[in-house]
Protein backbone atom coordinates (compact mmCIF):
# COMPACT_ATOMS: atom_id res chain seq x y z
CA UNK A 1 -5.80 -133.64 34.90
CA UNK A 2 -6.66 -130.21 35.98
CA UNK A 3 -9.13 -128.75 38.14
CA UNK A 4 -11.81 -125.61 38.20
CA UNK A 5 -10.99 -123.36 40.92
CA UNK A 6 -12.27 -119.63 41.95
CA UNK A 7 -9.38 -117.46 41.03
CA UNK A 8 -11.23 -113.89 41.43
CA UNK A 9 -13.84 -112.85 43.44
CA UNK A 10 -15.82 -109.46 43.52
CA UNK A 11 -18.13 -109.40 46.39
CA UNK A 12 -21.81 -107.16 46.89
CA UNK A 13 -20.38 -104.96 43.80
CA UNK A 14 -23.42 -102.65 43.16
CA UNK A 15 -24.40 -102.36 39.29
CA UNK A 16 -24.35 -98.85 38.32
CA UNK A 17 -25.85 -98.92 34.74
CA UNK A 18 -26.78 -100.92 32.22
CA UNK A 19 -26.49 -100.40 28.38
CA UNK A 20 -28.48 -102.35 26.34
CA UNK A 21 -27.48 -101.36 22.72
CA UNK A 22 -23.18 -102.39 23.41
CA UNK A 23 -21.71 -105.69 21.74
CA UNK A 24 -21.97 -107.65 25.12
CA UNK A 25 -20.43 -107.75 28.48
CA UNK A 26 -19.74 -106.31 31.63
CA UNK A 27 -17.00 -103.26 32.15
CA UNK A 28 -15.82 -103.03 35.99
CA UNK A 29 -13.41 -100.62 37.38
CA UNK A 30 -10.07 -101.41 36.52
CA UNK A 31 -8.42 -100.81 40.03
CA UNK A 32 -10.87 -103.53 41.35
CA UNK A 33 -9.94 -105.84 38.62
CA UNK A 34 -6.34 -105.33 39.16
CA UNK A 35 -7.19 -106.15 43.21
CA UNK A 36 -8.48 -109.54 42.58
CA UNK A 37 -6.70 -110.32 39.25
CA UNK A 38 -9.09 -109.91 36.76
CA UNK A 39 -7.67 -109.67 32.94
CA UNK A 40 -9.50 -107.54 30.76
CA UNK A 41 -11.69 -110.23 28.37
CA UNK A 42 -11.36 -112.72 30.80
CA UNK A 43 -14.62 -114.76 31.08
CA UNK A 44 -16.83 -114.07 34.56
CA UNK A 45 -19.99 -115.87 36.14
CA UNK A 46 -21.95 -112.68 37.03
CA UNK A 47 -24.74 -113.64 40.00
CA UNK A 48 -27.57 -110.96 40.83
CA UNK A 49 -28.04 -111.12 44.42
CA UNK A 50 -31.17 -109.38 43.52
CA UNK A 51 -32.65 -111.65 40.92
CA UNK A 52 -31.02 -114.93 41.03
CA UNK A 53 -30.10 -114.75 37.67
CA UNK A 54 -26.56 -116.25 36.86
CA UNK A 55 -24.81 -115.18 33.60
CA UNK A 56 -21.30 -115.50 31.94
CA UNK A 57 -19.70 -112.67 30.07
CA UNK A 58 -16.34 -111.31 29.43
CA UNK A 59 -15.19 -108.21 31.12
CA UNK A 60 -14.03 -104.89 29.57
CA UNK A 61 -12.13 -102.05 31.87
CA UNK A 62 -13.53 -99.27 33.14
CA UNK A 63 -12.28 -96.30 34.39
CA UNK A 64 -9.89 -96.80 37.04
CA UNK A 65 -10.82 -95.38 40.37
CA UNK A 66 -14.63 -94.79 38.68
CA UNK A 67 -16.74 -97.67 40.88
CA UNK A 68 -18.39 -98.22 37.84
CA UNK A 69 -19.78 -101.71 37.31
CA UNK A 70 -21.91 -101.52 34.13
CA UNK A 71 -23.67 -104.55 32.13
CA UNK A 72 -23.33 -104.27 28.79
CA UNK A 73 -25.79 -105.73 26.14
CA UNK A 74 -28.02 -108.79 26.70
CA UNK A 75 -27.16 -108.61 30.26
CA UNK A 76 -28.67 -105.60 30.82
CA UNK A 77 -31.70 -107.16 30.69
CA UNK A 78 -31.06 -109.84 33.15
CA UNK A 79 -29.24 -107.54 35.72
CA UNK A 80 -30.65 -104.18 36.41
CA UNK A 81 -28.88 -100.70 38.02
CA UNK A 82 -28.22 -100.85 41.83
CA UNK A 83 -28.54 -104.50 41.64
CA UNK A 84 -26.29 -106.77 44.11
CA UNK A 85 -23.78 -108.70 42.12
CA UNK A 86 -21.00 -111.40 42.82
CA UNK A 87 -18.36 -111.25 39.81
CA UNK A 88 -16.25 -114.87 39.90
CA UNK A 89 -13.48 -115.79 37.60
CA UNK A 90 -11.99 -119.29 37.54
CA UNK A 91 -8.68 -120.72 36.71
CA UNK A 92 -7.83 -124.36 35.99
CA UNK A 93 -4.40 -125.72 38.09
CA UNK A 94 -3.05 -128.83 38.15
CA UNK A 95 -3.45 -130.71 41.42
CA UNK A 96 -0.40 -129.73 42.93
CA UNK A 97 -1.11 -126.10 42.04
CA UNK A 98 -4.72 -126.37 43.65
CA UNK A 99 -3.07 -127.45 46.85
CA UNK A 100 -1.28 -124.34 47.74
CA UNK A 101 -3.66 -121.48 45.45
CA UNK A 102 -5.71 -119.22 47.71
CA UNK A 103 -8.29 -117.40 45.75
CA UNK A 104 -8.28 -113.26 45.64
CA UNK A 105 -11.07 -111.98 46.93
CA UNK A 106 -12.74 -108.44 47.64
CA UNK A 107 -15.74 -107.42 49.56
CA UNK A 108 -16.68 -104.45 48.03
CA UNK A 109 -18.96 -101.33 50.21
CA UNK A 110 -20.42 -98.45 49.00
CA UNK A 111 -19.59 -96.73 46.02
CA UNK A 112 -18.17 -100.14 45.18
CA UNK A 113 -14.47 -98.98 47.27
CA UNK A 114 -12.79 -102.24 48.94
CA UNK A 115 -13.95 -102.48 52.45
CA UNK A 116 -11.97 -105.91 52.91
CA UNK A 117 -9.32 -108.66 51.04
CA UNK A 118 -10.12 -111.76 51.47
């Protein structure tokens, strides 16, 4: 048996644009995803802080070092620019894996920079 865990968390990331007319999904920064181990097409639960709307998507990179956090396609019309949003990615582990794994988390500030690991 194996259980659902949070493997990757990005915290308060602020959406920067939207564009509605792409295939589908969200591009983030690829420094941040690389700080909380995000792979690029890895499936995310996106949740707007602003909204309450809750969405799943696969992620694309972005520029590295850009900030940019940009829904791509349907989302765009769930989540909207400047929007408040909490990026999760999950991992299954066996039990004995779950007892020692520690999520990687990052509480993201202005201009979406790291202000603090979790």
């Amino acid at each position: 048996m194996f259980v659902k865990l949070l493997k990757s968390k990005l915290h308060r990331a602020t959406v920067t644009e939207t564009k509605l007319h792409y295939p589908g999904s969200i591009a983030i920064d690829s420094d941040l995803m690389d700080a909380v181990g995000i792979l690029p097409y890895e499936s995310v639960l996106i949740a707007d802080l602003n909204n309450g709307n809750r969405l799943e998507t696969y992620v694309v990179p972005a520029e590295p070092g850009s900030g940019r956090i940009v829904m791509l396609g349907a989302a765009a019309q769930l989540v909207k620019p400047k929007d408040l949003v909490i990026i999760l990615a999950f991992g299954y582990y066996s039990p004995e894996e779950a007892e020692q794994f520690k999520p990687r988390v990052a509480v993201l500030g202005q201009g979406n920079k790291i202000d603090r690991i979790l």
